[in-house]
N, C-alpha and C. Protein backbone atom coordinates (compact mmCIF):
# COMPACT_ATOMS: atom_id res chain seq x y z
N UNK A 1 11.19 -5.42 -3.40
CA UNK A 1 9.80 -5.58 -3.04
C UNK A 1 9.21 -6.82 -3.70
N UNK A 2 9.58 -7.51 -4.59
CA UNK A 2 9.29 -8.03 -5.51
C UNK A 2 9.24 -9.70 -4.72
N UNK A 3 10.28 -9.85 -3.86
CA UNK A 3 10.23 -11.22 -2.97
C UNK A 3 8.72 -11.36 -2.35
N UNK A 4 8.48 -9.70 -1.81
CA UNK A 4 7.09 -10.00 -0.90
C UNK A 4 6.12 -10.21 -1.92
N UNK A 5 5.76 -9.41 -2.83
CA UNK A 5 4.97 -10.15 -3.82
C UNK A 5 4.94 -11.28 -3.71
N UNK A 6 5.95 -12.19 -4.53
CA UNK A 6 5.92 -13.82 -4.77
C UNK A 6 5.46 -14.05 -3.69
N UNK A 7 5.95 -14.23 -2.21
CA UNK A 7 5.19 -14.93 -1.20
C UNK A 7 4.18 -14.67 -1.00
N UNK A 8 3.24 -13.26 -0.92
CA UNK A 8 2.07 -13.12 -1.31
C UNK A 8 1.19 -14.18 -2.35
N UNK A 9 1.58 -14.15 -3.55
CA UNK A 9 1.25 -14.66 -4.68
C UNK A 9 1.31 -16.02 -4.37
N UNK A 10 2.35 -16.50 -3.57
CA UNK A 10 2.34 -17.84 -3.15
C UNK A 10 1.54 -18.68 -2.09
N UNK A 11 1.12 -17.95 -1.50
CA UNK A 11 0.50 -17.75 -0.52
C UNK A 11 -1.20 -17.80 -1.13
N UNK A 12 -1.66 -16.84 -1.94
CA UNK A 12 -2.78 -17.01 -2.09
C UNK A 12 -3.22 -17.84 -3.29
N UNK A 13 -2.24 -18.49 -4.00
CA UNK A 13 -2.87 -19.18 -5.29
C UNK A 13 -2.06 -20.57 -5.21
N UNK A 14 -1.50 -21.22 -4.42
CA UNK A 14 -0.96 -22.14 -4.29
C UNK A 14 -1.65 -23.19 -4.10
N UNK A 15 -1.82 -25.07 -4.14
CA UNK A 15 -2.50 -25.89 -3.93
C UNK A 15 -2.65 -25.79 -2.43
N UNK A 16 -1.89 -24.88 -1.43
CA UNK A 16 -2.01 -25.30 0.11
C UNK A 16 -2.63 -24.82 0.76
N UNK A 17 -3.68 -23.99 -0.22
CA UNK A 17 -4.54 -22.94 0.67
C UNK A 17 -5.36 -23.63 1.80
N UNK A 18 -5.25 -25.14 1.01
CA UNK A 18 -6.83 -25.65 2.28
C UNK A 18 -5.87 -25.90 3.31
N UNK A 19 -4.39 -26.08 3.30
CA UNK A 19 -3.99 -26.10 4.93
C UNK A 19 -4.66 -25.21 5.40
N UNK A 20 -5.10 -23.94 5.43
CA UNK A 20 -5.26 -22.96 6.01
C UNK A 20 -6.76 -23.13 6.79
N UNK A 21 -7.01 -23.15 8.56
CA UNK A 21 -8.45 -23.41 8.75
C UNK A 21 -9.34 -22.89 8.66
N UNK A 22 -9.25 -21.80 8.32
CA UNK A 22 -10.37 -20.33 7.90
C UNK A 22 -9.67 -19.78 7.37
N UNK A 23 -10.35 -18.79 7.10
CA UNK A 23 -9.91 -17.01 6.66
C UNK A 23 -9.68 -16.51 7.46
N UNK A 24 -9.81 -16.42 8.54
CA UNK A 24 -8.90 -15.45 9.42
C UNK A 24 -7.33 -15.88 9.53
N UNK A 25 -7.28 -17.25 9.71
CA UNK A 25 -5.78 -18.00 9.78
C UNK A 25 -5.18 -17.38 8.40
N UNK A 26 -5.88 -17.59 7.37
CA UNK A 26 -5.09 -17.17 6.09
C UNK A 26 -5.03 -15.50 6.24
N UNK A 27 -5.37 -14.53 6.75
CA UNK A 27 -5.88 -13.41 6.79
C UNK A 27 -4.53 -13.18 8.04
N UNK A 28 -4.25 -13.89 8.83
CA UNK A 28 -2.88 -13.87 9.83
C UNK A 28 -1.74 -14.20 9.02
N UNK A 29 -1.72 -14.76 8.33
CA UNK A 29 -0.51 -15.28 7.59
C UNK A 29 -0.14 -14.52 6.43
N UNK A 30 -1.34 -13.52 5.55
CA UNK A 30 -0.91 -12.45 4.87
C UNK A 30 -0.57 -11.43 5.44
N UNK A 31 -1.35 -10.95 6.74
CA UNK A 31 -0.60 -9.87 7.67
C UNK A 31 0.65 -10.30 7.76
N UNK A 32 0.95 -11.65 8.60
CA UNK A 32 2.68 -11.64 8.30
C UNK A 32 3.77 -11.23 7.47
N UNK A 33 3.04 -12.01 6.18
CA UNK A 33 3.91 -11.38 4.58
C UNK A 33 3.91 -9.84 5.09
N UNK A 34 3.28 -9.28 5.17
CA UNK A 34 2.72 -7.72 5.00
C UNK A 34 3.91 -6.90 6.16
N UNK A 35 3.60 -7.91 7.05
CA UNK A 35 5.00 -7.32 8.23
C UNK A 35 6.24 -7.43 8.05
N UNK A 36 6.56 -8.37 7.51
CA UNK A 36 8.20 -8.90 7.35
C UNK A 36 8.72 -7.97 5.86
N UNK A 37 7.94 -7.58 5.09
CA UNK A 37 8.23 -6.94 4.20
C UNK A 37 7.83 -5.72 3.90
N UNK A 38 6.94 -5.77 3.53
CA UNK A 38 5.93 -3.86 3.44
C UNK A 38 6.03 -3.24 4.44
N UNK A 39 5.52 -3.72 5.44
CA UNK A 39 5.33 -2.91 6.74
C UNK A 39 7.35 -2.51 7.44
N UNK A 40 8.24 -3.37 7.25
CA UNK A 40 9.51 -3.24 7.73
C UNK A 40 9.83 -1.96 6.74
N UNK A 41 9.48 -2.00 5.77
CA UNK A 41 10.14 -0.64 4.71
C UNK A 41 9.76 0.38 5.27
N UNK A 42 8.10 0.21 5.88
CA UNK A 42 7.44 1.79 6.16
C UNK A 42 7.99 1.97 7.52
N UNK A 43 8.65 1.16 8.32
CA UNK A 43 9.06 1.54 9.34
C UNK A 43 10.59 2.73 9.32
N UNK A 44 10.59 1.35 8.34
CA UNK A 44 12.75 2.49 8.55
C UNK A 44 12.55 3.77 7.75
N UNK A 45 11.37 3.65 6.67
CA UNK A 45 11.04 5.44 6.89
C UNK A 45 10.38 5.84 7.41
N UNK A 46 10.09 5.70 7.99
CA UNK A 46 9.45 6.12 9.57
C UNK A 46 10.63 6.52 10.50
N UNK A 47 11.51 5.89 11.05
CA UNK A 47 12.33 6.23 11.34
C UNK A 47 13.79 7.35 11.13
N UNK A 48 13.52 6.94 9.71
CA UNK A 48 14.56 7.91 9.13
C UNK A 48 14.80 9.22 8.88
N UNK A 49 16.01 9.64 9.67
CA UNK A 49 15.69 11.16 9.92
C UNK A 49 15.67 12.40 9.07
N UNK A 50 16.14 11.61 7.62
CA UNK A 50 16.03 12.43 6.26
C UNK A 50 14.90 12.22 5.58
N UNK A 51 13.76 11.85 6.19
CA UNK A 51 12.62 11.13 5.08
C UNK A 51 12.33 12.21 4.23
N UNK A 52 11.27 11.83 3.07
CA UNK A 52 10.68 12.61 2.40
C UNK A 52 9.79 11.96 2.02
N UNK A 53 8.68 12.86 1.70
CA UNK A 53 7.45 12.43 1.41
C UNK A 53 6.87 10.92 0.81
N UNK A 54 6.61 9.86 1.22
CA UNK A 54 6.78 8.83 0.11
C UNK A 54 5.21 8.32 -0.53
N UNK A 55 5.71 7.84 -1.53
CA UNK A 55 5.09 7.62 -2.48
C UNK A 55 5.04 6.59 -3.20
N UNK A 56 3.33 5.54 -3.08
CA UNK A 56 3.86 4.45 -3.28
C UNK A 56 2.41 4.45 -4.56
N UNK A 57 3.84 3.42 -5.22
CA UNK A 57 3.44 3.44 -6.56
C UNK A 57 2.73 1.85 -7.06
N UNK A 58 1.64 1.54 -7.73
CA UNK A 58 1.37 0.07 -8.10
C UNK A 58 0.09 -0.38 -8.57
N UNK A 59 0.20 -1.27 -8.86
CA UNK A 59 -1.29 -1.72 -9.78
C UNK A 59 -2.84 -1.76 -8.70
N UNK A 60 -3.97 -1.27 -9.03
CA UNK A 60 -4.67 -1.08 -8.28
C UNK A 60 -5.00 -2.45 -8.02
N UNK A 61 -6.10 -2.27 -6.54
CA UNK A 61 -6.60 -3.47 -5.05
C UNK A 61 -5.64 -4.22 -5.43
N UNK A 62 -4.45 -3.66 -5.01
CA UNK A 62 -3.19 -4.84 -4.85
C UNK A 62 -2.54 -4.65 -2.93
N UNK A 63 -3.69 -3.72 -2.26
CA UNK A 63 -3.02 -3.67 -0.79
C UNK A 63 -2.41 -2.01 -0.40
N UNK A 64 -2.21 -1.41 -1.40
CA UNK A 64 -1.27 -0.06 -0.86
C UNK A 64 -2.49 0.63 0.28
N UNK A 65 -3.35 0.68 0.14
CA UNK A 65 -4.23 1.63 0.75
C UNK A 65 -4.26 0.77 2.18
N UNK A 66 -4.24 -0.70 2.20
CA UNK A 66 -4.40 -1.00 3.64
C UNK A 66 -3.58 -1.14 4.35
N UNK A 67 -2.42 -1.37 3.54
CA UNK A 67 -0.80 -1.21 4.22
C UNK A 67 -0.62 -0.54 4.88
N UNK A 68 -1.18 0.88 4.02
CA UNK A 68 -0.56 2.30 4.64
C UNK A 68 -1.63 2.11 6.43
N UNK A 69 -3.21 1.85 6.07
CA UNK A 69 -3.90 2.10 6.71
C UNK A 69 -2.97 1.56 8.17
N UNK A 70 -2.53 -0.07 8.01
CA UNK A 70 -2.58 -0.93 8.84
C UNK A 70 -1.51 -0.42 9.90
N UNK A 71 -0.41 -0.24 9.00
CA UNK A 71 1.01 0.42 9.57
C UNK A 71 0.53 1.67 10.30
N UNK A 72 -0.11 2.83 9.66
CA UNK A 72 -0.62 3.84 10.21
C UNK A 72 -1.34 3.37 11.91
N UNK A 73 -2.18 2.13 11.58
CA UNK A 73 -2.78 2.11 12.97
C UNK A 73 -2.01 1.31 14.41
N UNK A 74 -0.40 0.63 13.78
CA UNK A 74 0.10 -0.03 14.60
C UNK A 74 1.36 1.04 15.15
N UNK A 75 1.67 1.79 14.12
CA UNK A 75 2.98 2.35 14.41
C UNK A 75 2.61 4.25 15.14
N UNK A 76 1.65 4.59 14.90
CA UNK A 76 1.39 6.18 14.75
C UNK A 76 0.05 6.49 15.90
N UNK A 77 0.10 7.47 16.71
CA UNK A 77 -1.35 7.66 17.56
C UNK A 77 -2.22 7.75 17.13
N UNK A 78 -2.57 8.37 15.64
CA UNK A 78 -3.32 8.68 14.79
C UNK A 78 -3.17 8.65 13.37
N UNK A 79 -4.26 8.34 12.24
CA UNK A 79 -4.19 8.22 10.97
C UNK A 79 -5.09 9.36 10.25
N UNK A 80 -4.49 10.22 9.61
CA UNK A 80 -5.64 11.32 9.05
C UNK A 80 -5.38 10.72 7.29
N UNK A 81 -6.43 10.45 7.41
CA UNK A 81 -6.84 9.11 5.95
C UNK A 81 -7.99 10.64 4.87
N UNK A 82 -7.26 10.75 3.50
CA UNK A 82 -7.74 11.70 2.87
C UNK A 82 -7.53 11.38 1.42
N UNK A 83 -8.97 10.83 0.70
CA UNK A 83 -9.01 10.38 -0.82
C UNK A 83 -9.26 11.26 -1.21
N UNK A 84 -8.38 11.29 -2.42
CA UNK A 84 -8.66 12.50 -4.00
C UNK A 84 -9.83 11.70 -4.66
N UNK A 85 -9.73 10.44 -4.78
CA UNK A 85 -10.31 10.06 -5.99
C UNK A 85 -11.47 10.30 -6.09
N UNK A 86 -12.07 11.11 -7.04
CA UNK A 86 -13.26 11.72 -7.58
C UNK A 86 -13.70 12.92 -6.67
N UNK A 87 -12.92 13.33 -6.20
CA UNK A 87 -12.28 14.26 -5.02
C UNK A 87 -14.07 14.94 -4.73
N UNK A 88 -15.04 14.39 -4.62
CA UNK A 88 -16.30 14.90 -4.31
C UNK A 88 -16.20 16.18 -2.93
N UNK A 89 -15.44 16.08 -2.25
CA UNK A 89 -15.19 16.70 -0.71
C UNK A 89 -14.83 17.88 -1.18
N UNK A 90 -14.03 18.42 -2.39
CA UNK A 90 -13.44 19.57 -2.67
C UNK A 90 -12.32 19.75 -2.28
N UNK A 91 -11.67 18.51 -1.80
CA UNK A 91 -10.62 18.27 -1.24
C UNK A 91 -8.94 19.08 -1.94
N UNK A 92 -9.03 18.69 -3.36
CA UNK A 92 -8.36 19.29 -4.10
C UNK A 92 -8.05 20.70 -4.16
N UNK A 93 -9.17 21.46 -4.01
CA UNK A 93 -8.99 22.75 -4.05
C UNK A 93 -8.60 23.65 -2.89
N UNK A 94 -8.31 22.64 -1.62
CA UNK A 94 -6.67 23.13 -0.54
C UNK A 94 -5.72 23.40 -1.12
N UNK A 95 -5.06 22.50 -2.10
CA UNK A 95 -4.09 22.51 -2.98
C UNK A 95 -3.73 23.69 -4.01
N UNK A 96 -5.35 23.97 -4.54
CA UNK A 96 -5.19 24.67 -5.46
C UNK A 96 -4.71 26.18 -5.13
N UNK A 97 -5.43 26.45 -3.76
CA UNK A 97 -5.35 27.79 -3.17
C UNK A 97 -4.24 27.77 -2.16
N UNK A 98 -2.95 26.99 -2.03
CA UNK A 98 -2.19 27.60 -1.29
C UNK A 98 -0.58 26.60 -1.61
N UNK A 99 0.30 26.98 -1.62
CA UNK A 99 1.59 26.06 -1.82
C UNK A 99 1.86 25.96 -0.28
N UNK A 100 1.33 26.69 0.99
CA UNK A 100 2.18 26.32 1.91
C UNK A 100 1.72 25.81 2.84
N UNK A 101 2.66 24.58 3.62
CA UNK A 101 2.70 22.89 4.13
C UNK A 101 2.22 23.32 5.11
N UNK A 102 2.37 24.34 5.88
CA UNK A 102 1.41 24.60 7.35
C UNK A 102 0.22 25.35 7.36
N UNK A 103 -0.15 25.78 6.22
CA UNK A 103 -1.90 26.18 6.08
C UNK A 103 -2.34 24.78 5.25
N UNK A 104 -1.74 24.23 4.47
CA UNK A 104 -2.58 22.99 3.86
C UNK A 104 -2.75 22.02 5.28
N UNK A 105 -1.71 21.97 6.29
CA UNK A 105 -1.82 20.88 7.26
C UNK A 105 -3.23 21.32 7.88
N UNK A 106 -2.99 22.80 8.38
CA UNK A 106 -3.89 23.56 9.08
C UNK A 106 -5.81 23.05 8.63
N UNK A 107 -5.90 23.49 7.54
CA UNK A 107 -7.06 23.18 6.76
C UNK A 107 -7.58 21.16 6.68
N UNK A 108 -6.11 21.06 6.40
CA UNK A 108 -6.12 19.13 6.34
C UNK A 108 -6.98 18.77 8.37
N UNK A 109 -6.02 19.23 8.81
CA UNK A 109 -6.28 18.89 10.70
C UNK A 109 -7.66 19.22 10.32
N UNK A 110 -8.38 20.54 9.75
CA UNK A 110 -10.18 21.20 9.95
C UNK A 110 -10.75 19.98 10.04
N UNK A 111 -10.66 19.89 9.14
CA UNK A 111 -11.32 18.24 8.10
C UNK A 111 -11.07 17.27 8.49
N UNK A 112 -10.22 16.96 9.02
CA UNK A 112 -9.41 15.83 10.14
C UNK A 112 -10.43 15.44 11.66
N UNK A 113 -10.82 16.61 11.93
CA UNK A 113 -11.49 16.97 13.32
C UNK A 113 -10.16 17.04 14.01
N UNK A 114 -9.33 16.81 13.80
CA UNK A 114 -8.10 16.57 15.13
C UNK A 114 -6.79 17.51 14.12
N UNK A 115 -5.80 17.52 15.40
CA UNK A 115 -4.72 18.45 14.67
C UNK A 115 -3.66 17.12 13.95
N UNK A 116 -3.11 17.80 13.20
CA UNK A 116 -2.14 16.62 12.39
C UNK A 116 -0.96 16.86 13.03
N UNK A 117 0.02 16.04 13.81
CA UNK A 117 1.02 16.27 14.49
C UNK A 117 2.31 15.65 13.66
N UNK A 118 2.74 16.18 13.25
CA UNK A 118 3.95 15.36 12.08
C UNK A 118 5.01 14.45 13.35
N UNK A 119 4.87 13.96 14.46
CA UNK A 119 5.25 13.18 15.17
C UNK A 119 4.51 11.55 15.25
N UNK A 120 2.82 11.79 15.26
CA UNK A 120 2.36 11.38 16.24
C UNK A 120 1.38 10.88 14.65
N UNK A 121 1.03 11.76 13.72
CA UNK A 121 -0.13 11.33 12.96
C UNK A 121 0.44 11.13 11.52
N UNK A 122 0.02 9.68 10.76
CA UNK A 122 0.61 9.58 9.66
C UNK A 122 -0.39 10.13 8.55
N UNK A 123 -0.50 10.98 7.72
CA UNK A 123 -1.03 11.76 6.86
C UNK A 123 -0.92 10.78 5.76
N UNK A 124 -2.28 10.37 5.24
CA UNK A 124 -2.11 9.46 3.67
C UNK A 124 -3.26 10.16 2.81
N UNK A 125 -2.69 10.45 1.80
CA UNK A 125 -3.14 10.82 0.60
C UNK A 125 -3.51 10.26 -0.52
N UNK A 126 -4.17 9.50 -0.24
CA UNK A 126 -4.60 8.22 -1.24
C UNK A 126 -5.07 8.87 -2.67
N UNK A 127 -4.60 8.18 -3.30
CA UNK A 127 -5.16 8.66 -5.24
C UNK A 127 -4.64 9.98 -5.43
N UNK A 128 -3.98 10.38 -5.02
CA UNK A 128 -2.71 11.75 -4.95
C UNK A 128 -2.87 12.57 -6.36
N UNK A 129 -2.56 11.08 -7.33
CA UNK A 129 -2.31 10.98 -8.37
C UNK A 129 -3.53 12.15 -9.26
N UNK A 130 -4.57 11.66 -8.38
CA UNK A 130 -5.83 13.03 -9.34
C UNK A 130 -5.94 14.13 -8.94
N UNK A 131 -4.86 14.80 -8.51
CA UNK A 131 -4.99 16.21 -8.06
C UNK A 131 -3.77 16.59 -8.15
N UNK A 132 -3.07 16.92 -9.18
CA UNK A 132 -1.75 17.60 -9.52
C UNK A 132 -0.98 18.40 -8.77
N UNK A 133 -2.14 19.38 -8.38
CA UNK A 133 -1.75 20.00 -7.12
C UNK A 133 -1.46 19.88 -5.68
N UNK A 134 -1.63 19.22 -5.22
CA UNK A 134 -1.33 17.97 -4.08
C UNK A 134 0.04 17.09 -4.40
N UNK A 135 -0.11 16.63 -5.13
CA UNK A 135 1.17 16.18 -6.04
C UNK A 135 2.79 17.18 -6.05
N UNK A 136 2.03 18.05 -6.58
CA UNK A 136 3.26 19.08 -6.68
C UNK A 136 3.29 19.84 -5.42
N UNK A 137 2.86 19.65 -4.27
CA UNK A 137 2.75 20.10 -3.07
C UNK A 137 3.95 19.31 -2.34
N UNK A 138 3.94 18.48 -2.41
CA UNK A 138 5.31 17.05 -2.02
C UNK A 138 6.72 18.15 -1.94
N UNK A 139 7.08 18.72 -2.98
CA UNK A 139 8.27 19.27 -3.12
C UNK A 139 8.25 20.37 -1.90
N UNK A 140 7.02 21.11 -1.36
CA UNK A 140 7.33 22.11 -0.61
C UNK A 140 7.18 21.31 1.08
N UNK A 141 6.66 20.72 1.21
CA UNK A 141 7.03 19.37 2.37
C UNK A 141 7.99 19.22 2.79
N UNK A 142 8.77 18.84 1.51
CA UNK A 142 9.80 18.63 1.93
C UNK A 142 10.62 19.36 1.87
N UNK A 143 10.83 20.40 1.36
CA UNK A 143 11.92 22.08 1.42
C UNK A 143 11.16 22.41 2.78
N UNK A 144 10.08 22.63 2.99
CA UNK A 144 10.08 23.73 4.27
C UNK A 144 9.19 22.92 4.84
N UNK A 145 8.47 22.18 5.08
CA UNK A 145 8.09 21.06 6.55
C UNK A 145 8.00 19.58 6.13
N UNK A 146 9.88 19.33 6.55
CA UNK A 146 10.15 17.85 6.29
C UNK A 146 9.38 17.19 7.67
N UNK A 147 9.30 17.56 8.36
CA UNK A 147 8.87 16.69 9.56
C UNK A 147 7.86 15.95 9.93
N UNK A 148 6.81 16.76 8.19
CA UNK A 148 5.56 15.91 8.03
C UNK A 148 6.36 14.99 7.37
């Protein structure tokens, strides 16, 4: 992962930025980075017929949240987009009250307005990390509904 970084990094702090004729041109040319590298990883798990839950790990406003978003909106019919952080929604406490992957989906779709189709809709769990229970929910995903 570490190549796409540098070209990232190269990309935005380099003397050649003024080639660039706007921000949107530069804003096309980091989507690129973003495709040829980030986005190619989330594909082949996407594809892959053993996946498991993934989990991406990294220094914060470094991109994970729009990656997921972006990929979510090019590759999937639907994105059911769901922050812990400072979990105000009560979001957490799905977690707390149940270990199993098809009443948490069930409850997730409520809140969703729409149903979550483990085909069709990519489920992101942003800031995961502040709700333990959500966290430790991953393991039953993937024992008894890998298909999310």
């Amino acid at each position: 992962m570490r190549p796409v970084i540098d070209n990232l990094e190269q990309i935005l702090d380099s003397d050649e930025k003024e080639r660039y004729e706007d921000e949107a041109e530069l804003s096309d040319k980091i989507t690129e980075v973003f495709e040829r590298g980030i986005i190619q990883l989330l594909v082949a798990w996407k594809t892959d017929v053993n996946r498991k839950p993934l989990v991406i790990h990294g220094a914060r406003q470094v991109g994970k949240t729009w990656a997921l978003k972006y990929f979510g909106q090019k590759y999937f019919e639907d994105v059911a987009y769901f922050s812990l952080d400072k979990d105000e929604s009560g979001l957490c406490d799905i977690f707390k009250t149940t270990k199993d992957p098809e009443r948490i989906i069930q409850q997730l779709s409520f809140l969703h307005g729409r149903k979550i189709n483990p085909q069709t809709t990519l489920l992101i769990l942003d800031e995961i990390q502040e709700c333990n229970e959500a966290l430790n929910s991953l393991k039953y995903f993937c024992e008894e509904a890998p298909e999310y």
